[in-house]
N, C-alpha and C. Protein backbone atom coordinates (compact mmCIF):
# COMPACT_ATOMS: atom_id res chain seq x y z
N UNK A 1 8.14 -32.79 1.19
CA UNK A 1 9.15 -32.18 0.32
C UNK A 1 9.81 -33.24 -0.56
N UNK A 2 10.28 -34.66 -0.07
CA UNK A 2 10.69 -35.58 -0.71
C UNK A 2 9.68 -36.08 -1.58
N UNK A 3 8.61 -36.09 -1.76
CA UNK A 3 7.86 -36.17 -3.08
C UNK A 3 7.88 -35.24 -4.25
N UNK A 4 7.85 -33.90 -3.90
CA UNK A 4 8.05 -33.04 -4.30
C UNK A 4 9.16 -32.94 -5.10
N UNK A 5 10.16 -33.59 -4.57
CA UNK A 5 11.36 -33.41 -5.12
C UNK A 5 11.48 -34.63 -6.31
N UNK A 6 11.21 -35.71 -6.04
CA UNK A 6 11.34 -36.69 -6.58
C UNK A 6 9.95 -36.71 -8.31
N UNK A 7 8.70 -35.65 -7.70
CA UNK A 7 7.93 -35.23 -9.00
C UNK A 7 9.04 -34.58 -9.63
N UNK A 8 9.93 -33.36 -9.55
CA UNK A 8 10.72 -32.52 -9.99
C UNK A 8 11.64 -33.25 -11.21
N UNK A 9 12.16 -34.15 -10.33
CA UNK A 9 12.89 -35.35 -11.15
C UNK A 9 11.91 -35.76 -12.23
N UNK A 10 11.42 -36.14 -12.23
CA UNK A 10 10.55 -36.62 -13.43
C UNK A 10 10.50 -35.84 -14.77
N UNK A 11 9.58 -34.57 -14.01
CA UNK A 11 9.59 -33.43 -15.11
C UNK A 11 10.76 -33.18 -15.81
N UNK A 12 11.83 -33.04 -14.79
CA UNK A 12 13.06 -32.72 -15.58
C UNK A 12 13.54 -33.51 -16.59
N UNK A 13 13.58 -34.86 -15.92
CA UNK A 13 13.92 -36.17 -16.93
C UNK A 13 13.38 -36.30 -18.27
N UNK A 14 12.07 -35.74 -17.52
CA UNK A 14 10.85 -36.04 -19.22
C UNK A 14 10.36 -35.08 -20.15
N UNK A 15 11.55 -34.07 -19.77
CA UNK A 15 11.30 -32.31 -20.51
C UNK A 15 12.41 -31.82 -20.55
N UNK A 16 13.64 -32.34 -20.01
CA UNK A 16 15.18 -31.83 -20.15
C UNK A 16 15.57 -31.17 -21.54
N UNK A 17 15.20 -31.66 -22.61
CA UNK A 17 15.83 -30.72 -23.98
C UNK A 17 15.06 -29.46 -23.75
N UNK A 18 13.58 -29.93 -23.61
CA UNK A 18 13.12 -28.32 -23.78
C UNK A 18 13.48 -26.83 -22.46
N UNK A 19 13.56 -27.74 -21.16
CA UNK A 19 13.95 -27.15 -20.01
C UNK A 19 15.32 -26.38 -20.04
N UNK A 20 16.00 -26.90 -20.47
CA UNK A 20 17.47 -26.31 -20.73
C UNK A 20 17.62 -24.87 -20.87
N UNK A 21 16.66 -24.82 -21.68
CA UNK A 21 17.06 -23.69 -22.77
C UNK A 21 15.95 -22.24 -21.72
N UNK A 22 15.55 -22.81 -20.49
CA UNK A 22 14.65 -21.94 -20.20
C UNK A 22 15.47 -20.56 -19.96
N UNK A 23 14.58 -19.40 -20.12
CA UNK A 23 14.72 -18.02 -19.54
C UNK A 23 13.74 -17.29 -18.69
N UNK A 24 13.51 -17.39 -17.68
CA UNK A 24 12.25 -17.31 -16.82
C UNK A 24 12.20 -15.47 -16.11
N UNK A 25 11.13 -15.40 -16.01
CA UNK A 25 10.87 -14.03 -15.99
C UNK A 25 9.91 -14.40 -14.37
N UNK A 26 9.83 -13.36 -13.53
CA UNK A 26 9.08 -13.59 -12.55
C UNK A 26 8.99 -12.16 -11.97
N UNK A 27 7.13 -12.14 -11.79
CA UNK A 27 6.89 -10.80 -11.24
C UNK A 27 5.85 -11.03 -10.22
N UNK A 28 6.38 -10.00 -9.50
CA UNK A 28 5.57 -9.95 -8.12
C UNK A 28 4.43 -8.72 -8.59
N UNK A 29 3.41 -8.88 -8.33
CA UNK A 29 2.09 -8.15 -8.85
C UNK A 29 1.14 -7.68 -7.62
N UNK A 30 0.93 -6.87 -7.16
CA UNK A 30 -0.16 -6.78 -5.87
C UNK A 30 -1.17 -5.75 -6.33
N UNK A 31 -2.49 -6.34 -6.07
CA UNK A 31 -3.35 -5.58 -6.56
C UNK A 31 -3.94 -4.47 -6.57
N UNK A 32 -3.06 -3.82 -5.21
CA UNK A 32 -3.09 -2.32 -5.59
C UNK A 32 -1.41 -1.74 -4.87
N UNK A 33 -1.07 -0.89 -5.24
CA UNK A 33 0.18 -0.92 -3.95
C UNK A 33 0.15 0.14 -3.42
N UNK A 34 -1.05 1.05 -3.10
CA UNK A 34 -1.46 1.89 -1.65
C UNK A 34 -2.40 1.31 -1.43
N UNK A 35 -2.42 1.14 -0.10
CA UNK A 35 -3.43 0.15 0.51
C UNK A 35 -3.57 0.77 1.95
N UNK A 36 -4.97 1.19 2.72
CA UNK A 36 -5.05 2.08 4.10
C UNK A 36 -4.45 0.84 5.28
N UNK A 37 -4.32 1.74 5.94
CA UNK A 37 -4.28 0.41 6.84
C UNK A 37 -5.54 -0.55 7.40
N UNK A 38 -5.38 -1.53 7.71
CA UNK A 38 -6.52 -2.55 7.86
C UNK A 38 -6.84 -2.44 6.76
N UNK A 39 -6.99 -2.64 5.64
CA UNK A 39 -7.10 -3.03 3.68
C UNK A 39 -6.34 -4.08 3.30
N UNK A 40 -6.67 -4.73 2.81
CA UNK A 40 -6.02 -6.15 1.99
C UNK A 40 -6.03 -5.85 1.00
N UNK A 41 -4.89 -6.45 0.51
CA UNK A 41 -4.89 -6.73 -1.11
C UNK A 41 -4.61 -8.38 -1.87
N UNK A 42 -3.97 -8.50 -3.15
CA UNK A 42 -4.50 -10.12 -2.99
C UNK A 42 -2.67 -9.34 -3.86
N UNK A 43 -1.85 -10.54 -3.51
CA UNK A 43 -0.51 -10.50 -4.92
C UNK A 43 -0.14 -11.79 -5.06
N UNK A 44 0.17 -11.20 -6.64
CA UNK A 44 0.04 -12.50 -7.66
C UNK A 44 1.38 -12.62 -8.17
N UNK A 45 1.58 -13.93 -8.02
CA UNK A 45 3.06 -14.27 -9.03
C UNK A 45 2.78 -14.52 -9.96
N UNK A 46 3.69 -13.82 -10.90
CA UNK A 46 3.40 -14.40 -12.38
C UNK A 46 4.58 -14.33 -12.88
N UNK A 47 4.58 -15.58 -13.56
CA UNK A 47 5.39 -16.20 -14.59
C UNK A 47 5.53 -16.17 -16.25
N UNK A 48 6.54 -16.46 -16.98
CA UNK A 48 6.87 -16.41 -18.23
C UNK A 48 8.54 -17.00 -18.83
N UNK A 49 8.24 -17.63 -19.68
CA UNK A 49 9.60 -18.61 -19.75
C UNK A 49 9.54 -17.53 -21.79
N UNK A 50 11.03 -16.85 -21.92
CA UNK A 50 11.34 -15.94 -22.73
C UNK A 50 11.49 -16.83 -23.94
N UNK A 51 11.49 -18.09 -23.86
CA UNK A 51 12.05 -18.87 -25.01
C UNK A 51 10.47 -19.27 -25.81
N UNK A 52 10.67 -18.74 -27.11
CA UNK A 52 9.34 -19.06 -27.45
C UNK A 52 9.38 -21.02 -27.69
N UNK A 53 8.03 -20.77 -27.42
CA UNK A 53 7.48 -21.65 -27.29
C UNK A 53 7.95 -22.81 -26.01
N UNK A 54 8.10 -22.42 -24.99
CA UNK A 54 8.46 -23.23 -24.03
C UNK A 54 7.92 -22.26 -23.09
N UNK A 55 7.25 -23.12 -21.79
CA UNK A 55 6.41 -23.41 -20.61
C UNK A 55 7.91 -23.32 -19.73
N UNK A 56 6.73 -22.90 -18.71
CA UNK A 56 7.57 -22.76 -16.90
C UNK A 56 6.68 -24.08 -16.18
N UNK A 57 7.52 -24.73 -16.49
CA UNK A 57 7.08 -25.84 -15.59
C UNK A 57 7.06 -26.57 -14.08
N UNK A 58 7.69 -25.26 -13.24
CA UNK A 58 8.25 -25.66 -12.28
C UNK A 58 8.51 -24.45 -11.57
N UNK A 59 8.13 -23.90 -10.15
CA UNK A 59 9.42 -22.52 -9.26
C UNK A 59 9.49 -23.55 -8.12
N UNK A 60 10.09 -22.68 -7.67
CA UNK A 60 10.49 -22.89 -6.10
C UNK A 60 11.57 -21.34 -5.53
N UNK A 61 11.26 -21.22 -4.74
CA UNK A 61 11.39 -19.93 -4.30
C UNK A 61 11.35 -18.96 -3.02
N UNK A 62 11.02 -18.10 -3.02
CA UNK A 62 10.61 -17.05 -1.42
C UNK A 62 10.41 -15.60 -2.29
N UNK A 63 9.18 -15.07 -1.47
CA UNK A 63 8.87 -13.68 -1.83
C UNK A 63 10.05 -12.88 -0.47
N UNK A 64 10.43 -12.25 -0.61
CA UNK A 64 11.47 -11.56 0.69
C UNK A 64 10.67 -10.56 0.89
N UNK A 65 10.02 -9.85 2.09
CA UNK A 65 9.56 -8.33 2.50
C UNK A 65 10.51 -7.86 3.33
N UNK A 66 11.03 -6.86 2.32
CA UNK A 66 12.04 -5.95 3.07
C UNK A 66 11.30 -4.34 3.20
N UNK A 67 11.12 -3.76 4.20
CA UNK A 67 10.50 -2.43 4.70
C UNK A 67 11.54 -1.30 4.77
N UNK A 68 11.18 -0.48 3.37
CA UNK A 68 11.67 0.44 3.05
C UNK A 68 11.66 1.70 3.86
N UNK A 69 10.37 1.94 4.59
CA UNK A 69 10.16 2.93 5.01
C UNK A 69 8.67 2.64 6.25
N UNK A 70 9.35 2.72 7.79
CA UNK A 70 8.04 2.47 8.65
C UNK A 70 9.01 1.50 9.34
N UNK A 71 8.05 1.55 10.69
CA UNK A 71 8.36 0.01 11.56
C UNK A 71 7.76 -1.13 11.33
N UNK A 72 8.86 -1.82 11.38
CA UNK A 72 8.16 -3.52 11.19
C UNK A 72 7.28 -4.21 12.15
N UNK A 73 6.45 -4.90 11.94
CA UNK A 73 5.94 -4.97 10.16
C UNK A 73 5.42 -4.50 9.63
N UNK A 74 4.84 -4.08 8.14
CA UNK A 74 4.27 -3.16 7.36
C UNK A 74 3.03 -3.56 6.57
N UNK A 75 3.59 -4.89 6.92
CA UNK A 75 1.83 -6.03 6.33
C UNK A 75 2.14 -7.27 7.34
N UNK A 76 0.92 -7.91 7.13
CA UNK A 76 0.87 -8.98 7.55
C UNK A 76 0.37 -10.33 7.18
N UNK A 77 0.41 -11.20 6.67
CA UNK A 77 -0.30 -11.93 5.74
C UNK A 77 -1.56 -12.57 5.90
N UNK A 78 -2.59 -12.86 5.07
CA UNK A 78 -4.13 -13.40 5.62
C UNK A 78 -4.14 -14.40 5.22
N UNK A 79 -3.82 -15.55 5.68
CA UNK A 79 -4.15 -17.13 4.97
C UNK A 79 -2.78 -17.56 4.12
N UNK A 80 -2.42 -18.34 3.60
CA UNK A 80 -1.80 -19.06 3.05
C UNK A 80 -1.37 -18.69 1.69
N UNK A 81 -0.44 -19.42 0.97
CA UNK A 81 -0.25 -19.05 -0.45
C UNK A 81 -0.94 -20.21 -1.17
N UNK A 82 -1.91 -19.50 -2.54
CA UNK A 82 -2.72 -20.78 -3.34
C UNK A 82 -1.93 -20.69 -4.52
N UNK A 83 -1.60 -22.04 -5.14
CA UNK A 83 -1.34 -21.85 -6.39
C UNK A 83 -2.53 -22.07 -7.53
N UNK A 84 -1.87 -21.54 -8.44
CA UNK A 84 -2.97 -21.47 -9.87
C UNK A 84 -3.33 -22.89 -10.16
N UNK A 85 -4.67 -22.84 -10.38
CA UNK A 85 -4.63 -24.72 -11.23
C UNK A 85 -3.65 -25.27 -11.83
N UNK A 86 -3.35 -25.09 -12.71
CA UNK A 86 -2.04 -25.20 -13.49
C UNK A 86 -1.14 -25.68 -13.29
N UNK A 87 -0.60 -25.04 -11.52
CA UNK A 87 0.32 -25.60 -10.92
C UNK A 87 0.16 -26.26 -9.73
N UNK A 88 -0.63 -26.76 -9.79
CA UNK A 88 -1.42 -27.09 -8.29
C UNK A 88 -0.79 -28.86 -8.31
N UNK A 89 0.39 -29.22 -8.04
CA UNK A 89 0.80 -30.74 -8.53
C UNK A 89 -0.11 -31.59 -7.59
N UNK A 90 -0.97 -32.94 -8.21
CA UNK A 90 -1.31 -33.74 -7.65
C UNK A 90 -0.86 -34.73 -6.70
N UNK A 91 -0.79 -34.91 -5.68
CA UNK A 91 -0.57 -36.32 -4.88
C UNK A 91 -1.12 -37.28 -5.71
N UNK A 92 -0.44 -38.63 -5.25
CA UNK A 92 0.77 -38.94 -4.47
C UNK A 92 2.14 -38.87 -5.61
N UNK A 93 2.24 -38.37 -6.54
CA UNK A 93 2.96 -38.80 -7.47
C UNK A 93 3.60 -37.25 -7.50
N UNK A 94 3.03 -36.21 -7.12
CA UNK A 94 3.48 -35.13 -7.19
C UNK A 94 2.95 -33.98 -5.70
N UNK A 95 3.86 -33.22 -5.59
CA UNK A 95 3.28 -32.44 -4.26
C UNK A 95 3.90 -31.30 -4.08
N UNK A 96 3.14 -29.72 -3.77
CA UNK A 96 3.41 -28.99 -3.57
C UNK A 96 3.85 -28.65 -2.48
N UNK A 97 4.50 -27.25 -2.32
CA UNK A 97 5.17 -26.64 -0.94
C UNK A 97 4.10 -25.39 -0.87
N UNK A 98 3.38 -25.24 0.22
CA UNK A 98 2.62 -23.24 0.29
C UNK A 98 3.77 -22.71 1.08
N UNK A 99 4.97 -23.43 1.65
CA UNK A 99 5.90 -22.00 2.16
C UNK A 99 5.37 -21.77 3.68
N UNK A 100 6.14 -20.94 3.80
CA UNK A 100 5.82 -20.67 5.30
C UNK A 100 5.68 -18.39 5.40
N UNK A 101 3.89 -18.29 4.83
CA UNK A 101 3.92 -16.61 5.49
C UNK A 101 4.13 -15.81 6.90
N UNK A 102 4.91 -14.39 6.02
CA UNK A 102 5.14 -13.75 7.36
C UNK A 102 5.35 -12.36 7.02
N UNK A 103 5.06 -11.19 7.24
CA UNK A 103 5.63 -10.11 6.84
C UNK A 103 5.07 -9.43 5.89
N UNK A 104 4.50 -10.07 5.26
CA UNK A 104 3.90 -9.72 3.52
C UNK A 104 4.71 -10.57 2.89
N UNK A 105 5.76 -11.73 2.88
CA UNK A 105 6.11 -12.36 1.83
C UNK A 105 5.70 -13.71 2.42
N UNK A 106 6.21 -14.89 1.38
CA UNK A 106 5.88 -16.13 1.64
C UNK A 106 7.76 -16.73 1.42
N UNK A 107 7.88 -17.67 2.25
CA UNK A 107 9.36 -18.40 2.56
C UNK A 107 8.87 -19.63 2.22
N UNK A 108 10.12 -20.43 1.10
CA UNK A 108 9.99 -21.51 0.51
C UNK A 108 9.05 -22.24 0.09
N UNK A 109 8.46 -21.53 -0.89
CA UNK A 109 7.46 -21.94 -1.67
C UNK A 109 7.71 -23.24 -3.06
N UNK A 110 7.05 -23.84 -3.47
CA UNK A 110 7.26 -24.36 -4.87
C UNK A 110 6.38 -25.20 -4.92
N UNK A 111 6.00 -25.44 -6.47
CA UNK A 111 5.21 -26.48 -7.57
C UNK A 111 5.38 -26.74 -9.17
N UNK A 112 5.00 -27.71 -9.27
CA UNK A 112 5.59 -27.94 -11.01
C UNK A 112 4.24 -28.48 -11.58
N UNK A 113 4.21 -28.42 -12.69
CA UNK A 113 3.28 -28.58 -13.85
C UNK A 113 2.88 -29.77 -13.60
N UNK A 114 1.32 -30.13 -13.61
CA UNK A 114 1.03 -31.35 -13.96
C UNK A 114 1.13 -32.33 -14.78
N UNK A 115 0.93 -31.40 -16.28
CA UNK A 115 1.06 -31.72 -17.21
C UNK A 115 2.22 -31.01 -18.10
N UNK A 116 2.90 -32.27 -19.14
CA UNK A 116 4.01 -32.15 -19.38
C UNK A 116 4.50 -31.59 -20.83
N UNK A 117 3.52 -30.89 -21.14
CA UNK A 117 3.17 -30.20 -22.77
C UNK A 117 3.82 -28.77 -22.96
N UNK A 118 4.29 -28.70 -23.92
CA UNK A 118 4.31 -27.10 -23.93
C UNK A 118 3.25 -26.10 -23.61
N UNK A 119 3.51 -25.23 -22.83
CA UNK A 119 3.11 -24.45 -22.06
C UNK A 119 1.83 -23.70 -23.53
N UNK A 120 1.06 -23.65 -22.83
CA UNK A 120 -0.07 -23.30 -24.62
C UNK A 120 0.09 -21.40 -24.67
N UNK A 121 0.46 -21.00 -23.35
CA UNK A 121 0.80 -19.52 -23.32
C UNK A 121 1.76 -18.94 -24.14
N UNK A 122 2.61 -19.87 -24.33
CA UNK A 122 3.67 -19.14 -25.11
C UNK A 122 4.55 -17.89 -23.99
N UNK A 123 5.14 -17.13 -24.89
CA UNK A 123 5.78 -15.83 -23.75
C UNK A 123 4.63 -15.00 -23.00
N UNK A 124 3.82 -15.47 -23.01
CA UNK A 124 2.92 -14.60 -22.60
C UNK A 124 3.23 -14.55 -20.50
N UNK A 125 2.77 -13.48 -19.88
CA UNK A 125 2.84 -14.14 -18.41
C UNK A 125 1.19 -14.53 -18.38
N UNK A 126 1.82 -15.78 -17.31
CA UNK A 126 0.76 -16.65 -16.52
C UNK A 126 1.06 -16.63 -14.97
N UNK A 127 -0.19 -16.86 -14.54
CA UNK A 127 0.08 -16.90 -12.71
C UNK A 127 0.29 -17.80 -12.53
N UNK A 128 1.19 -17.92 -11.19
CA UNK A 128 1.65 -19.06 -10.30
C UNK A 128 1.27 -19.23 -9.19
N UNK A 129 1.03 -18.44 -8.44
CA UNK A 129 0.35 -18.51 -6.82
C UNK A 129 -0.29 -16.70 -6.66
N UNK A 130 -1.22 -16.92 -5.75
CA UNK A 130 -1.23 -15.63 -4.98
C UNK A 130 -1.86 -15.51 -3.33
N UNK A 131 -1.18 -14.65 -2.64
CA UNK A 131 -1.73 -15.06 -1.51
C UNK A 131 -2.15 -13.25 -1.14
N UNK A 132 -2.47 -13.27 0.66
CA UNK A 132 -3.43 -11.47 0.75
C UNK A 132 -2.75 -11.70 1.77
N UNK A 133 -2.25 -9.84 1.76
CA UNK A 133 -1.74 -9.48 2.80
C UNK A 133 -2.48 -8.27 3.42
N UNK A 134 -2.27 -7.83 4.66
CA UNK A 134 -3.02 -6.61 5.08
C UNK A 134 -1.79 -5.58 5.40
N UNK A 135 -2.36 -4.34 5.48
CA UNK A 135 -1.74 -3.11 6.64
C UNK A 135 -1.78 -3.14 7.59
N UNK A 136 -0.46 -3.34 8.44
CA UNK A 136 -0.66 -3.51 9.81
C UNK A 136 -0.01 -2.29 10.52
N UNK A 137 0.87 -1.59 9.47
CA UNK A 137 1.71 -0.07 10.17
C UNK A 137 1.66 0.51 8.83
N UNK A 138 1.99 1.75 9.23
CA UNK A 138 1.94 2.79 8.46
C UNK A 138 3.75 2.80 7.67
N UNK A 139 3.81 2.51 6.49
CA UNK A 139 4.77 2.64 6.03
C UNK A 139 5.22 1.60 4.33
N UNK A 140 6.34 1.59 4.16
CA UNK A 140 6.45 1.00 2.49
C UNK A 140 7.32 -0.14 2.58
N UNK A 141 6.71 -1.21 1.91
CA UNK A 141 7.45 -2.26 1.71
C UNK A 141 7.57 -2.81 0.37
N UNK A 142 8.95 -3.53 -0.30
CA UNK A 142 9.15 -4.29 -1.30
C UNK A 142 9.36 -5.41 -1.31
N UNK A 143 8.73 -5.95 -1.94
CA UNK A 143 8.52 -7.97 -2.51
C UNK A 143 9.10 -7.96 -3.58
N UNK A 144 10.14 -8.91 -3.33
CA UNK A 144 11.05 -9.25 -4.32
C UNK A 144 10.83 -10.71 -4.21
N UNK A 145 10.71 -11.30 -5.26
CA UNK A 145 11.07 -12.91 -5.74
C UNK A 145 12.46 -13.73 -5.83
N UNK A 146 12.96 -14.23 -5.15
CA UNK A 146 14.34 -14.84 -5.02
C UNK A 146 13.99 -16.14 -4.94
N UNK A 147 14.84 -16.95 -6.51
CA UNK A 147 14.80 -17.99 -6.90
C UNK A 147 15.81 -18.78 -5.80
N UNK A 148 15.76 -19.48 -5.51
CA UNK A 148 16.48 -21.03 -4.68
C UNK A 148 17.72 -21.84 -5.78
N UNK A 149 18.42 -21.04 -5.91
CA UNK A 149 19.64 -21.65 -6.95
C UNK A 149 20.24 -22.71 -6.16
N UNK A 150 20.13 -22.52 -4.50
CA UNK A 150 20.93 -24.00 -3.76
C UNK A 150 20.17 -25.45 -3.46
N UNK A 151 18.88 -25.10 -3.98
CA UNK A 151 17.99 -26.80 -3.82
C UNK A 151 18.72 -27.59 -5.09
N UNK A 152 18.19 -28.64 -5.12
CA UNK A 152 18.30 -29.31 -6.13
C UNK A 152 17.54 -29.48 -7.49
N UNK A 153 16.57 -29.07 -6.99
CA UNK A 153 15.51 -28.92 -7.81
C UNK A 153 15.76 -28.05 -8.91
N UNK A 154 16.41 -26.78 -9.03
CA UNK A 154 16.89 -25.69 -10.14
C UNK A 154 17.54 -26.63 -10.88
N UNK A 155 18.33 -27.69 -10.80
CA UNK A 155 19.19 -28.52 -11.46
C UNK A 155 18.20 -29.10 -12.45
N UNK A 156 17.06 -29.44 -12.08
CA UNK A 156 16.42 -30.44 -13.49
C UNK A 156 15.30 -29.27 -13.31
N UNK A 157 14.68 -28.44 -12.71
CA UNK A 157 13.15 -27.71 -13.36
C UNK A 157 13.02 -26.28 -12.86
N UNK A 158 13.37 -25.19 -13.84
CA UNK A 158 13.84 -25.91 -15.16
C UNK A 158 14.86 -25.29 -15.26
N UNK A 159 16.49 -25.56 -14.47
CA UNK A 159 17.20 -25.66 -14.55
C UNK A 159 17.65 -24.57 -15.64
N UNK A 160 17.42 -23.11 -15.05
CA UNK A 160 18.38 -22.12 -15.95
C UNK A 160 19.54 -21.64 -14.95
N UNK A 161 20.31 -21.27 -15.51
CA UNK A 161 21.63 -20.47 -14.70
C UNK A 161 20.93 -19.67 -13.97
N UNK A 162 21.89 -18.90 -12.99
CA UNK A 162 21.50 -17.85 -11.92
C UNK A 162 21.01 -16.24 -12.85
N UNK A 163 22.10 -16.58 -14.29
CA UNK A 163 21.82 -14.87 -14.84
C UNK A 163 20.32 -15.30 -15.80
N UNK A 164 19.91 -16.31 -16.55
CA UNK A 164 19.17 -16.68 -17.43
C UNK A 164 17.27 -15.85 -16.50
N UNK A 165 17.36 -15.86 -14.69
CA UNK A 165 16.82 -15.76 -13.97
C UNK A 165 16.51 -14.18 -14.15
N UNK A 166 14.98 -13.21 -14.09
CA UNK A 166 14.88 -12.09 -14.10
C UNK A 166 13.93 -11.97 -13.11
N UNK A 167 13.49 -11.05 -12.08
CA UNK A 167 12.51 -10.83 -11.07
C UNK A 167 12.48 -9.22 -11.00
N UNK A 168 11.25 -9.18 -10.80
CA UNK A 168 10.57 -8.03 -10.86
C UNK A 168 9.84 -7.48 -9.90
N UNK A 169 10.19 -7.06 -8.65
CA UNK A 169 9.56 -6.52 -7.71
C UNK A 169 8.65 -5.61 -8.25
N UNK A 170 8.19 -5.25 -5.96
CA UNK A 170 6.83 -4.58 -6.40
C UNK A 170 6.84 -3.87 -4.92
N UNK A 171 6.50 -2.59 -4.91
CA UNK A 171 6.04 -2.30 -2.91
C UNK A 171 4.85 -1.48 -2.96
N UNK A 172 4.38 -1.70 -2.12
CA UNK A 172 3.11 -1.81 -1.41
C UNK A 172 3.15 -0.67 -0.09
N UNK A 173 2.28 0.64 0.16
CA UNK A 173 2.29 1.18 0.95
C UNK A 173 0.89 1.38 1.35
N UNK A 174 1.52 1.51 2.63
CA UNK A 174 0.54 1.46 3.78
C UNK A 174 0.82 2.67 4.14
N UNK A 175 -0.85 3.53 4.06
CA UNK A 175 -1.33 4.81 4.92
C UNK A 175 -2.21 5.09 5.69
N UNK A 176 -2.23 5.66 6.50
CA UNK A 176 -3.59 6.04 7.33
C UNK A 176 -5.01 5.79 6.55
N UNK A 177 -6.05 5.05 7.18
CA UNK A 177 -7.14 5.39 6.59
C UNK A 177 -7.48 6.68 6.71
N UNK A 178 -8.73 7.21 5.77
CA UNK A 178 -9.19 8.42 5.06
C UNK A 178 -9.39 9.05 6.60
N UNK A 179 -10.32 8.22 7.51
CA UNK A 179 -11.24 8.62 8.72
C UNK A 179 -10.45 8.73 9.83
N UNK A 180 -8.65 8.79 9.81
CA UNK A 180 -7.68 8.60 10.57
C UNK A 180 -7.44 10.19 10.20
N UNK A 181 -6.91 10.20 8.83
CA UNK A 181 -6.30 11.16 8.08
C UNK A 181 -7.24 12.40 8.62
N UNK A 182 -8.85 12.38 8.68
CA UNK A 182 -9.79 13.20 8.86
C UNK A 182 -9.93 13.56 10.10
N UNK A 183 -9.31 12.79 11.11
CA UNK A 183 -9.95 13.08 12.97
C UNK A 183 -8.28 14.05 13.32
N UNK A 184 -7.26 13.16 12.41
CA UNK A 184 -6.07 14.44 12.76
C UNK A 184 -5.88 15.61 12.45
N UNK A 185 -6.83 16.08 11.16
CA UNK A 185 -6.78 16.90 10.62
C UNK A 185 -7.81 18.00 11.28
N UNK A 186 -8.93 17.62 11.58
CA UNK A 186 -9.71 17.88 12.68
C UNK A 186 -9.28 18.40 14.16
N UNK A 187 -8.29 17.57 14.61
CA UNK A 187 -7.28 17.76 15.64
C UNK A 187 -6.63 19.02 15.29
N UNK A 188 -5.91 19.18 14.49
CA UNK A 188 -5.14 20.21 13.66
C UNK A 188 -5.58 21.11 14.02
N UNK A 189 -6.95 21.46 13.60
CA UNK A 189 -7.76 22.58 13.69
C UNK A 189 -8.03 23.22 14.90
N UNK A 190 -8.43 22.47 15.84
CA UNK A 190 -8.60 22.75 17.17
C UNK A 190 -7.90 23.11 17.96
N UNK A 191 -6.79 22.29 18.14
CA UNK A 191 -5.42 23.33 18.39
C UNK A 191 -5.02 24.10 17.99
N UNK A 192 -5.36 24.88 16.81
CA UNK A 192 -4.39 25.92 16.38
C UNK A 192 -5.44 26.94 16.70
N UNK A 193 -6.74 26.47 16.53
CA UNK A 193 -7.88 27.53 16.96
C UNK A 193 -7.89 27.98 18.60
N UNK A 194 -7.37 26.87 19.17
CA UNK A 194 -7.00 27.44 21.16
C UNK A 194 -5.69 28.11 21.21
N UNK A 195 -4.88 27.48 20.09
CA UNK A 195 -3.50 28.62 20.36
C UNK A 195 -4.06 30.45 19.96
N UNK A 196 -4.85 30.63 18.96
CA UNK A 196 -4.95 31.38 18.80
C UNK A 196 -5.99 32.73 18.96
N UNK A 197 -6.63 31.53 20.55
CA UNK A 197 -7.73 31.71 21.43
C UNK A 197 -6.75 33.03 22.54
């Protein structure tokens, strides 16, 4: 993390006029959001800095899974969080965080730009990480993105206020598979055919 932090510094130092002015947009994306149970899906962060012509050079963060509807848990995560090339910071001079998964979200995540150019996307969104979660119960959950305003790191990359910050959830439900849905329904039948035996 202390490398990490100390790349952060840099960027900030060596991109501060343009960083300033950031307005960062962040959306949680999952690639489908009904999903049977035992089904994976893959979700993607994606990013966008509102100020034209200026790059997101930097998150740090947590996806939160809060379960709207069902017993916990409602996913479960498969493997790790990857970030995009892009943001993938090199050792020893720079180093990422994958966070710690659980739930369907990922806890304290972050990475910053390798390179120190304006972002060639423009406002457009670009990805930042994505990791796969599965159905593990029957029920609905929302991923929300919550920026880390108390590290230090928000201070130099790229350092926008708490309101300049926008996130865009996403939930994901979990239902019976088809062949679940089909043996109860089946069930259904049979009993109502002996009640009315």
């Amino acid at each position: 993390m202390r490398n990490f932090l100390i790349a952060v510094v840099l960027v900030g130092l060596l991109a501060a006029p343009s960083l300033a002015a950031s307005w960062l947009d962040i959306k949680v994306e999952p690639g489908s959001s009904v999903i049977d149970l035992g089904e994976q899906t893959v979700v993607t962060l994606m990013v966008r800095n509102r100020v034209p012509g200026e790059g997101v050079y930097g998150l740090q963060g947590s996806v939160i899974p809060t379960v709207l509807d069902g017993t916990p848990p409602v996913l479960a995560n498969v493997g790790g969080l990857t970030f995009d090339p892009a943001y993938q910071a090199a050792p020893p001079s720079f180093s990422s965080e994958v966070g710690t998964p659980g739930n369907g979200g990922v806890a304290d995540f972050g990475s910053a730009r390798t390179g120190l150019t304006v972002d060639e996307h423009g406002q457009t969104w670009v990805p930042f990480a994505t990791y796969t979660v599965k159905g593990v119960n029957q029920g609905v959950v929302n991923l929300w993105f919550e920026y880390e305003f108390d590290d230090p790191i928000v201070q130099v990359v790229p350092s926008p206020d708490a309101a300049n910050v926008y996130s865009v959830g996403a939930t994901i439900t979990v239902v019976p598979e088809p062949a679940t849905l089909a043996m109860l329904a089946l069930g259904g039948l049979l009993i109502a055919r002996r009640r009315r035996a």
